[in-house]
PDB file of N, CA and C in Angstrom:
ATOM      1  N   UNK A   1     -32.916   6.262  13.467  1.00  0.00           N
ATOM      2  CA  UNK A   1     -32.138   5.205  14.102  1.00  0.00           C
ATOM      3  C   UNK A   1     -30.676   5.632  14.181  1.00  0.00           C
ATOM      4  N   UNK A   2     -30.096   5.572  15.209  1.00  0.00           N
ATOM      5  CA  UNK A   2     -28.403   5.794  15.459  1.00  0.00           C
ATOM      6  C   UNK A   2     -28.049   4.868  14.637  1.00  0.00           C
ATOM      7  N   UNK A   3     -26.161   5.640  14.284  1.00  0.00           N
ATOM      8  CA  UNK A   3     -25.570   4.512  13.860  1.00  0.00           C
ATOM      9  C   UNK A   3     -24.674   3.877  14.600  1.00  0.00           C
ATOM     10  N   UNK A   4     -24.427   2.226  13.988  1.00  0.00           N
ATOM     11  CA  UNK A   4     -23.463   2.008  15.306  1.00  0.00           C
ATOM     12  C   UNK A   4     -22.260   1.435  14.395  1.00  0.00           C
ATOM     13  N   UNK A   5     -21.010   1.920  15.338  1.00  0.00           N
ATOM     14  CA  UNK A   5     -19.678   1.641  15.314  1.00  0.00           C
ATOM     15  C   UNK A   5     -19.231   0.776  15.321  1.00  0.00           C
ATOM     16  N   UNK A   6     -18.953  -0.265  14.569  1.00  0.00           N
ATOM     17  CA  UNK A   6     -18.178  -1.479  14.616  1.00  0.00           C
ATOM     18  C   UNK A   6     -16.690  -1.383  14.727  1.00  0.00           C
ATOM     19  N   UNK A   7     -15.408  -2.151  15.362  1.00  0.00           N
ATOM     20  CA  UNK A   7     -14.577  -2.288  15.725  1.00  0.00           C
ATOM     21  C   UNK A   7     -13.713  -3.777  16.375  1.00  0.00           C
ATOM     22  N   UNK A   8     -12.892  -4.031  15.335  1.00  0.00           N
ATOM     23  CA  UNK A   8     -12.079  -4.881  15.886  1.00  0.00           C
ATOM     24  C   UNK A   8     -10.764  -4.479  16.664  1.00  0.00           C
ATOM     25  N   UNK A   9     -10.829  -5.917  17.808  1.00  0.00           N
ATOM     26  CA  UNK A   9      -9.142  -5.352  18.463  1.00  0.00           C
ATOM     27  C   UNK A   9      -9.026  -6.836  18.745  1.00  0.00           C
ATOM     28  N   UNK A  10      -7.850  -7.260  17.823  1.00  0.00           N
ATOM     29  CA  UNK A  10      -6.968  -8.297  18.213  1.00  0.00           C
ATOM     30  C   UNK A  10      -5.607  -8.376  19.358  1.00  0.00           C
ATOM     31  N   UNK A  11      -6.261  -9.101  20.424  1.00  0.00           N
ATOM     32  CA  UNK A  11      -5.696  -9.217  21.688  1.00  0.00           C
ATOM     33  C   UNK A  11      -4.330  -9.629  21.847  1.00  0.00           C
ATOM     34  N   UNK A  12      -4.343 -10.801  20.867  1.00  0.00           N
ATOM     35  CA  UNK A  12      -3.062 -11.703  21.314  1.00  0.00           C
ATOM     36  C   UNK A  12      -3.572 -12.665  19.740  1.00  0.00           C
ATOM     37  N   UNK A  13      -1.499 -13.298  19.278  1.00  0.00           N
ATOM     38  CA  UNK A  13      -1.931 -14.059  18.465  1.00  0.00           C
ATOM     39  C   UNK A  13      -0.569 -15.146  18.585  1.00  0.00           C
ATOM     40  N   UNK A  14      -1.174 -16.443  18.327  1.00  0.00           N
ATOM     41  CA  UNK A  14      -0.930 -17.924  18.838  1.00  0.00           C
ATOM     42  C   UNK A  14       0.183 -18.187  17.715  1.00  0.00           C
ATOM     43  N   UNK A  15       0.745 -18.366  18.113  1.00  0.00           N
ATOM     44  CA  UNK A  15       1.903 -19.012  16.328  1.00  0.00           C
ATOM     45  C   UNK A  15       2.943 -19.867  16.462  1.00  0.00           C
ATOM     46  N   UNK A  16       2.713 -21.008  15.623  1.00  0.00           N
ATOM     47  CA  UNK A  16       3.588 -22.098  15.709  1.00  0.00           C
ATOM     48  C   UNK A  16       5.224 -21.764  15.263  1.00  0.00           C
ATOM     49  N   UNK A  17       6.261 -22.536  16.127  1.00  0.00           N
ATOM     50  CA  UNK A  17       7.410 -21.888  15.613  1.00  0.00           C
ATOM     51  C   UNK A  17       7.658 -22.283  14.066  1.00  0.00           C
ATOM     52  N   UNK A  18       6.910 -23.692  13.984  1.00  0.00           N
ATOM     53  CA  UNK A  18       7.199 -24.310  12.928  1.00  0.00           C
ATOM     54  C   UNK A  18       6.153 -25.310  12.505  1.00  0.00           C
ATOM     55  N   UNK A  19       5.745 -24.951  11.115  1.00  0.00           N
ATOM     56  CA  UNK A  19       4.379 -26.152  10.739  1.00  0.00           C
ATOM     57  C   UNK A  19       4.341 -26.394   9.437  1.00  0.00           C
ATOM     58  N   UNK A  20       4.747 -27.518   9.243  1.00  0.00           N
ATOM     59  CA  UNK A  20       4.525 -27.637   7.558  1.00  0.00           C
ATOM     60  C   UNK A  20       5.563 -27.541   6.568  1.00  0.00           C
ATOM     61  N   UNK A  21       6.819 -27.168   7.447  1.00  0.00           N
ATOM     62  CA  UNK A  21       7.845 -26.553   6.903  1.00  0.00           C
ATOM     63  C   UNK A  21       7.954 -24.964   6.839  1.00  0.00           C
ATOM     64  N   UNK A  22       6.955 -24.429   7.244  1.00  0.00           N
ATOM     65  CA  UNK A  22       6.658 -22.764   6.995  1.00  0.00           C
ATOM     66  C   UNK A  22       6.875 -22.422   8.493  1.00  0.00           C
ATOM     67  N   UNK A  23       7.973 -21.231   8.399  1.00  0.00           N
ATOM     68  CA  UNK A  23       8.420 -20.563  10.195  1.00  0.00           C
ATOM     69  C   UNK A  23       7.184 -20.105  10.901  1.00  0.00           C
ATOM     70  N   UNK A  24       7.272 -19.470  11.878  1.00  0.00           N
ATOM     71  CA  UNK A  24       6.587 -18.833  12.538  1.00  0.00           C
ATOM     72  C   UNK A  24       4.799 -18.587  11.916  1.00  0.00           C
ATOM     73  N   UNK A  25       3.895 -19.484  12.084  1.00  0.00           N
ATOM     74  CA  UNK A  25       2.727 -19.807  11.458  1.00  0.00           C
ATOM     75  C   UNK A  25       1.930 -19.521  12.468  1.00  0.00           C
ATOM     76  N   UNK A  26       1.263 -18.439  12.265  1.00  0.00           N
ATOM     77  CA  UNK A  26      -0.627 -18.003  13.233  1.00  0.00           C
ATOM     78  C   UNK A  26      -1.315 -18.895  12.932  1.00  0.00           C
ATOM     79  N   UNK A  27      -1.414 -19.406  13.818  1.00  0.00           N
ATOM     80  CA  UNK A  27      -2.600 -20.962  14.176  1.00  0.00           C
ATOM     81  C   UNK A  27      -4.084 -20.406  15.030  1.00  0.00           C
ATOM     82  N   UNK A  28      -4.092 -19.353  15.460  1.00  0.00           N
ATOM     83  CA  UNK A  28      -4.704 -18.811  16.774  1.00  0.00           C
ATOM     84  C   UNK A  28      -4.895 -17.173  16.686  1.00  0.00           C
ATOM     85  N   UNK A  29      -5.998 -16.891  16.476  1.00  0.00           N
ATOM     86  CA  UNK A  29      -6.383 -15.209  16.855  1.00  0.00           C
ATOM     87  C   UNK A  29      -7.100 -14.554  18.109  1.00  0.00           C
ATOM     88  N   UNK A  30      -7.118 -14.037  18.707  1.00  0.00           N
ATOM     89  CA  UNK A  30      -7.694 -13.956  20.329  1.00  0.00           C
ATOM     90  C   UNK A  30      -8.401 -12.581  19.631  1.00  0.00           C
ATOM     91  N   UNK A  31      -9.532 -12.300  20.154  1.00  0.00           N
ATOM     92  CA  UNK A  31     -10.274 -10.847  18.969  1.00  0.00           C
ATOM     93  C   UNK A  31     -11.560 -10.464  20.203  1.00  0.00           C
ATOM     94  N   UNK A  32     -11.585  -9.352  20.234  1.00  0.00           N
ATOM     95  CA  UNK A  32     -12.976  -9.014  20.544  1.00  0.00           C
ATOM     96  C   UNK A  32     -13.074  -8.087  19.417  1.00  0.00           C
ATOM     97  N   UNK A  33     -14.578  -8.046  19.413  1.00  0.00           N
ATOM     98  CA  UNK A  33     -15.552  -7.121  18.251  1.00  0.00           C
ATOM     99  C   UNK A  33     -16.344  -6.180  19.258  1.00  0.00           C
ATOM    100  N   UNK A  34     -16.104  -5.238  18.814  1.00  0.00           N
ATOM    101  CA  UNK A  34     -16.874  -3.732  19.718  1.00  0.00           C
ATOM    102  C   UNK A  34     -18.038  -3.106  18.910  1.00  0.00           C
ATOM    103  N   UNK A  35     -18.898  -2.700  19.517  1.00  0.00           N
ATOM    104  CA  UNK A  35     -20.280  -1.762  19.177  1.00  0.00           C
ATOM    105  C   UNK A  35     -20.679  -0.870  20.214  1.00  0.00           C
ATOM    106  N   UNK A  36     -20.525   0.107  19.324  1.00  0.00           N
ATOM    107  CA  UNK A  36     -20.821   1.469  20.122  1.00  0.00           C
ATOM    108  C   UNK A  36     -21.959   2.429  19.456  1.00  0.00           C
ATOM    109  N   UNK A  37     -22.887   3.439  20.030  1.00  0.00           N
ATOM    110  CA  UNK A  37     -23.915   3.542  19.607  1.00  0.00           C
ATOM    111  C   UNK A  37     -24.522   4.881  20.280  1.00  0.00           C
ATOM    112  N   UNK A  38     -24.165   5.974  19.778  1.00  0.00           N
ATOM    113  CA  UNK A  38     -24.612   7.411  20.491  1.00  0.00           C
ATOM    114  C   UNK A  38     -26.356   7.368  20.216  1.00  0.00           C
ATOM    115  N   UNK A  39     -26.802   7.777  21.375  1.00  0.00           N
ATOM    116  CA  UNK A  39     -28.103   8.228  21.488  1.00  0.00           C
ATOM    117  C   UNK A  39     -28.438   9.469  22.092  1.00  0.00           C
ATOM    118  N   UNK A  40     -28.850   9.953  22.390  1.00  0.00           N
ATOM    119  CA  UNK A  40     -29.331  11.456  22.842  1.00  0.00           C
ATOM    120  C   UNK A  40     -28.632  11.718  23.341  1.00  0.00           C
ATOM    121  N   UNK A  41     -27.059  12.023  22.904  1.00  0.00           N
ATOM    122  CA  UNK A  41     -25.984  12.666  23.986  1.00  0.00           C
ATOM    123  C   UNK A  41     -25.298  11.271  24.793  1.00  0.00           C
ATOM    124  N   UNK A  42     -26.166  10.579  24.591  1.00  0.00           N
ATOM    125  CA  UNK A  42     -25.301   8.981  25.416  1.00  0.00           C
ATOM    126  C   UNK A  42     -25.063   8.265  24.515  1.00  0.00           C
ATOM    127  N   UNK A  43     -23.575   7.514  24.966  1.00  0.00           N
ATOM    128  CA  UNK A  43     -23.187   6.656  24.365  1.00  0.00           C
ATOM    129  C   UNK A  43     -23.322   5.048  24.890  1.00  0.00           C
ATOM    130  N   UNK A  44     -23.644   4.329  23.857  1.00  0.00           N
ATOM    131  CA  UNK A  44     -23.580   2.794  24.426  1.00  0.00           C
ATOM    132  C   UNK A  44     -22.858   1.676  23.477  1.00  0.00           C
ATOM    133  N   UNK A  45     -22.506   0.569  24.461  1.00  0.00           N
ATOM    134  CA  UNK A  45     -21.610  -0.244  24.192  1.00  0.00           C
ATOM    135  C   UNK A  45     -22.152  -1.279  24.434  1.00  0.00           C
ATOM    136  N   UNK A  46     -21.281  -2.527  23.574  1.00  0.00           N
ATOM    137  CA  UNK A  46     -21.637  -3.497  23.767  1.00  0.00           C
ATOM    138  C   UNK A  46     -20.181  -4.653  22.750  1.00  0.00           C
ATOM    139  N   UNK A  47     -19.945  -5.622  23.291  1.00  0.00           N
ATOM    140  CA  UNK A  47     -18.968  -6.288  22.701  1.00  0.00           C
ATOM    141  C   UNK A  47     -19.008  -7.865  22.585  1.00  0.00           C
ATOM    142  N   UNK A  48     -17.965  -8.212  21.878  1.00  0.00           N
ATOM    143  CA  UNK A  48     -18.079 -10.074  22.294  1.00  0.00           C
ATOM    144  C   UNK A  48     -16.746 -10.315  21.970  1.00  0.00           C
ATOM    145  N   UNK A  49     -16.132 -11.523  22.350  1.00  0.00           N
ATOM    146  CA  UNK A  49     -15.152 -11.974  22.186  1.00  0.00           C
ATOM    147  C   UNK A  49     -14.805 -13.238  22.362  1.00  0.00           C
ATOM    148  N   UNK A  50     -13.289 -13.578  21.797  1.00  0.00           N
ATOM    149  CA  UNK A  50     -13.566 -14.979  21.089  1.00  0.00           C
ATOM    150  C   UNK A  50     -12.231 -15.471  20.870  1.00  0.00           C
ATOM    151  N   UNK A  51     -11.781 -16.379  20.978  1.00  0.00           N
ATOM    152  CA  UNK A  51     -10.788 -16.763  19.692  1.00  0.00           C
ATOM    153  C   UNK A  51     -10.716 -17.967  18.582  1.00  0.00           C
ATOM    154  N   UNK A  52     -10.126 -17.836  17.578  1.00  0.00           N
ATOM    155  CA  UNK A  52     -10.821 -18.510  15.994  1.00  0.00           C
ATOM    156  C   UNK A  52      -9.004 -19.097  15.790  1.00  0.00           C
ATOM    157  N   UNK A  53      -9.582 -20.327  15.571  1.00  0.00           N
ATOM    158  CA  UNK A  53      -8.151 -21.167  14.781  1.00  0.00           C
ATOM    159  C   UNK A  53      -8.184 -20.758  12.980  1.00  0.00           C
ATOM    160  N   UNK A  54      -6.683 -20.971  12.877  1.00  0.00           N
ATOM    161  CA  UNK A  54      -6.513 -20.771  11.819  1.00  0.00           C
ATOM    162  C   UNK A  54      -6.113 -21.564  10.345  1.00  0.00           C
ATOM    163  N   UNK A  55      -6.943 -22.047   9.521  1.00  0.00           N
ATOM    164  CA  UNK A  55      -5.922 -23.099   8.803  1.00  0.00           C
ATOM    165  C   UNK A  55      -4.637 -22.777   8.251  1.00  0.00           C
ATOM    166  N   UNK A  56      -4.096 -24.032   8.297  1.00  0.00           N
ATOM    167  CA  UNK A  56      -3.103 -23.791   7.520  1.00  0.00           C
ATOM    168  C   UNK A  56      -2.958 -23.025   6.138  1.00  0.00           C
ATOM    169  N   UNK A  57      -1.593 -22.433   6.277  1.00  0.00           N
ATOM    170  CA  UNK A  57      -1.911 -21.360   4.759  1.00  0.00           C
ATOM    171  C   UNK A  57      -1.324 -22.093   3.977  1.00  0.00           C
ATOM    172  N   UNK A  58      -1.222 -21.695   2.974  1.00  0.00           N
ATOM    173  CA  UNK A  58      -0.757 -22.105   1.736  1.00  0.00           C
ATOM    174  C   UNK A  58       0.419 -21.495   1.437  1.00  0.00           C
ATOM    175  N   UNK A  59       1.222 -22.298   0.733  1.00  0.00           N
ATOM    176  CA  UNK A  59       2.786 -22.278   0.748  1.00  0.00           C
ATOM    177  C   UNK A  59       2.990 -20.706  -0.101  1.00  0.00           C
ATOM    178  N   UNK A  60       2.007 -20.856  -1.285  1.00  0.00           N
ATOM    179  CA  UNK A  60       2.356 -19.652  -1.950  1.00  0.00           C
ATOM    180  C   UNK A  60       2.363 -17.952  -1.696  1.00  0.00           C
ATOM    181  N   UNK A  61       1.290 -18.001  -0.898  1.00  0.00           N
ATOM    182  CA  UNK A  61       0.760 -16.651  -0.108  1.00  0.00           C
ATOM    183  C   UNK A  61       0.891 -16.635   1.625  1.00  0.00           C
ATOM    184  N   UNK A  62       2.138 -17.608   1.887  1.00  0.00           N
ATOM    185  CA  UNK A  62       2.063 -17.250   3.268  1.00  0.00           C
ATOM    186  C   UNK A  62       2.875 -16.028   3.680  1.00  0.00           C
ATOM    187  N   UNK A  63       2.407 -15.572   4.878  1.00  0.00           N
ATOM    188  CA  UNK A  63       2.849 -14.702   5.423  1.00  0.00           C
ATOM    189  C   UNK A  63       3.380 -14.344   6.664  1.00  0.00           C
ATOM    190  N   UNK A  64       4.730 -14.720   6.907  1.00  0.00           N
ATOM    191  CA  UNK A  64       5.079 -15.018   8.432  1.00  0.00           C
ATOM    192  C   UNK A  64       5.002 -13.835   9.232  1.00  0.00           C
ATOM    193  N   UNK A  65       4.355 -13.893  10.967  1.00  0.00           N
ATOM    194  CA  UNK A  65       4.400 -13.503  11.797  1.00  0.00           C
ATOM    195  C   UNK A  65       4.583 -12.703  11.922  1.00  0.00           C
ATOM    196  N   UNK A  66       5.744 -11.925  11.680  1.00  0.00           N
ATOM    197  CA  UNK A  66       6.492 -10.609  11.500  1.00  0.00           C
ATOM    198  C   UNK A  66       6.347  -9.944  10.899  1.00  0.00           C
ATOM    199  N   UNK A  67       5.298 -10.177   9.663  1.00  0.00           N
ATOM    200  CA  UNK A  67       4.873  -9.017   8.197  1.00  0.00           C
ATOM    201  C   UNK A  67       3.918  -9.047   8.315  1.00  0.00           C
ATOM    202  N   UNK A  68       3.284  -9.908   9.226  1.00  0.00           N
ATOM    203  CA  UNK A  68       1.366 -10.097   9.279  1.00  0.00           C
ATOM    204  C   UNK A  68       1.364  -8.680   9.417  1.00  0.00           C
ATOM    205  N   UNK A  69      -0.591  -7.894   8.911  1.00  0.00           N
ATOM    206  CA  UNK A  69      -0.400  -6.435   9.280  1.00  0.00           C
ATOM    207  C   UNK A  69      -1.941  -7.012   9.927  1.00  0.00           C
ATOM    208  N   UNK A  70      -2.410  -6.284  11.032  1.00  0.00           N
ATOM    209  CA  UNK A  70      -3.767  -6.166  11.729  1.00  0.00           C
ATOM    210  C   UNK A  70      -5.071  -5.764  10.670  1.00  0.00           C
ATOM    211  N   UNK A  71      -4.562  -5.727   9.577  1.00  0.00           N
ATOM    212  CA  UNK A  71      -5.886  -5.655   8.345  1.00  0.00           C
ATOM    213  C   UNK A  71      -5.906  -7.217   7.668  1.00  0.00           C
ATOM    214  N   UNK A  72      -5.133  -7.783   7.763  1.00  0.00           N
ATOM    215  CA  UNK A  72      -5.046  -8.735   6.967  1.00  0.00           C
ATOM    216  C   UNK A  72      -5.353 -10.104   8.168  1.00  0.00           C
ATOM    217  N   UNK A  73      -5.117  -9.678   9.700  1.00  0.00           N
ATOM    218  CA  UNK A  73      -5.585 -10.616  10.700  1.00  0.00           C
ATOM    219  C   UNK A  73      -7.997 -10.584  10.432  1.00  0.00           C
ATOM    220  N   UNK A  74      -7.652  -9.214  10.470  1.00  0.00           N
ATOM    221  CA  UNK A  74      -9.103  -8.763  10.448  1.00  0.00           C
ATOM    222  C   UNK A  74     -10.057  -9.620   9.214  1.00  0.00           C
ATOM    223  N   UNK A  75      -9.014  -9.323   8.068  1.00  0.00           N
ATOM    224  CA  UNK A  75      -9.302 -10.124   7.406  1.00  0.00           C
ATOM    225  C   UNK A  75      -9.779 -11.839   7.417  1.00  0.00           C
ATOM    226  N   UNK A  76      -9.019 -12.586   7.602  1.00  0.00           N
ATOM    227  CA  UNK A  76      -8.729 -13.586   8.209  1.00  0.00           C
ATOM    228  C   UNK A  76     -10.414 -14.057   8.744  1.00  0.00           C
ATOM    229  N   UNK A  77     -10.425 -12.964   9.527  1.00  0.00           N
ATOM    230  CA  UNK A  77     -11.504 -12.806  10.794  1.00  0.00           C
ATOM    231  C   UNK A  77     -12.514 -13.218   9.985  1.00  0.00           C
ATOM    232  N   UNK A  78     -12.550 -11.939   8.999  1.00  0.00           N
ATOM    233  CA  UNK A  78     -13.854 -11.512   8.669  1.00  0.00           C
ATOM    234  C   UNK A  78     -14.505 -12.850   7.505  1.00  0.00           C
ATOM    235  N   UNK A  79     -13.428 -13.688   7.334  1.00  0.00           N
ATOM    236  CA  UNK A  79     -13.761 -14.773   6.020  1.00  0.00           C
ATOM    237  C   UNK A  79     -13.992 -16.053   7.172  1.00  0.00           C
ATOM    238  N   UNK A  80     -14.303 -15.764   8.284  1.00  0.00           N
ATOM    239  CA  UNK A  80     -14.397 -17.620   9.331  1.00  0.00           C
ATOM    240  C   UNK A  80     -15.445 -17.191  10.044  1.00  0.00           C
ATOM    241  N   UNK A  81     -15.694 -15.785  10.327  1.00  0.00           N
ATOM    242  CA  UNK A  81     -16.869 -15.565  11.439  1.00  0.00           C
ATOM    243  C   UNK A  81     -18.080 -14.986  10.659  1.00  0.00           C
ATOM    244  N   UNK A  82     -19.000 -15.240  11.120  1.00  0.00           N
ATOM    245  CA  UNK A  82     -20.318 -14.987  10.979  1.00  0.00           C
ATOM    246  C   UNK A  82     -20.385 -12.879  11.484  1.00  0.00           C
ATOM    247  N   UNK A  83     -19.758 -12.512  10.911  1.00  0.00           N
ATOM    248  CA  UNK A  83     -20.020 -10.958  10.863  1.00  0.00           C
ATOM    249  C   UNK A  83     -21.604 -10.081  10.995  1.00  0.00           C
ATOM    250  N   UNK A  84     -22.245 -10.599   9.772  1.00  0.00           N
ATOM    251  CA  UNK A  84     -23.564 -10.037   9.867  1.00  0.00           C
ATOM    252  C   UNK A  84     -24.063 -10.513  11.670  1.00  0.00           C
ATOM    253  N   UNK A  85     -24.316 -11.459  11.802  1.00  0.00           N
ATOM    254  CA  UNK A  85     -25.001 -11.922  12.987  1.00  0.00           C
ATOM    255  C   UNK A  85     -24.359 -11.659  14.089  1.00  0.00           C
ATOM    256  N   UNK A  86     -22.829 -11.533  13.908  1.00  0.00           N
ATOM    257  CA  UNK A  86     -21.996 -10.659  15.619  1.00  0.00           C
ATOM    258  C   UNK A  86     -22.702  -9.090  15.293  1.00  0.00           C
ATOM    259  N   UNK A  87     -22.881  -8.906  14.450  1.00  0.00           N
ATOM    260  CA  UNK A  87     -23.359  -7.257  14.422  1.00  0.00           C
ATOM    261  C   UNK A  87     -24.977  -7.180  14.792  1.00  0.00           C
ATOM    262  N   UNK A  88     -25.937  -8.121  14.379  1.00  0.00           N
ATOM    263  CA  UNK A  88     -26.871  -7.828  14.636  1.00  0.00           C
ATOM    264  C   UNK A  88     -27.219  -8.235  16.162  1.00  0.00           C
ATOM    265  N   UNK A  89     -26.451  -8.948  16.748  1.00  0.00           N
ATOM    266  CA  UNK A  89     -26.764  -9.408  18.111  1.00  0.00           C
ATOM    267  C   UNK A  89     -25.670  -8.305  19.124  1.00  0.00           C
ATOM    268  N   UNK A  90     -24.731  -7.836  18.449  1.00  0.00           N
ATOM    269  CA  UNK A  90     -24.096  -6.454  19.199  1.00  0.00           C
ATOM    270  C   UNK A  90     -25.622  -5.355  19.352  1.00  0.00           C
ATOM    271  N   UNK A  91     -25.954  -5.102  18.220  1.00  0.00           N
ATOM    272  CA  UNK A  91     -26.953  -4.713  18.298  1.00  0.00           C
ATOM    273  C   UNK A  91     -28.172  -4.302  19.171  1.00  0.00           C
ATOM    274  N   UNK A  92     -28.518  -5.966  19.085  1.00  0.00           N
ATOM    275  CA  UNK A  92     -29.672  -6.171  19.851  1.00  0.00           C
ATOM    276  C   UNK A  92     -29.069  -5.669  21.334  1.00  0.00           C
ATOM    277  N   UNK A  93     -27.971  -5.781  21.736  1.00  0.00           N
ATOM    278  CA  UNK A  93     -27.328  -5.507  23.494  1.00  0.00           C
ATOM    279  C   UNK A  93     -27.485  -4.290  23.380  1.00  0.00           C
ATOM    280  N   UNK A  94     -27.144  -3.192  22.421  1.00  0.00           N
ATOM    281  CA  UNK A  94     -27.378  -2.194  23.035  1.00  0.00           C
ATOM    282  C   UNK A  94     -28.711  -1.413  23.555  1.00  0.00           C
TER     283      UNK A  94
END
């Protein structure tokens, strides 16, 4: 069985100037998830995409806008979406 490539790419991200008292707050992630999948010299693809609201953070560990890093959006991601099942239905497309 090939293996396949999983991949996030966050498109665009939504952020309040002001919420809660906390500046610049990601409310909004815009994301597609990629699968890719070599077979006999061919490659195949397959993707989905989406965007996921965000709760409010917490005063102690927030992290404004400007220090966010794209591991820690991924993150984010990976604790609201159903991962196993975007992968097994990437899957099934290819």
């Amino acid at each position: 069985m090939a293996t396949t490539v999983f991949e996030w790419v966050i498109s665009q991200l939504n952020c309040a100037v002001e919420s809660e008292g906390l500046p610049d707050v990601i409310n909004v992630i815009h994301w597609r998830y990629n699968a890719t999948q070599e077979h006999d010299g061919k490659i195949y693809f397959a993707d989905t995409y989406g965007s996921s609201s965000v709760a409010q953070p917490n005063p102690q560990n927030f992290i404004p806008y400007a220090d966010v890093t794209e591991a820690e959006v991924i993150g984010w991601l990976e604790e609201i979406l159903p991962v196993e099942a975007m992968q097994l239905a990437l899957e099934n497309n290819i």
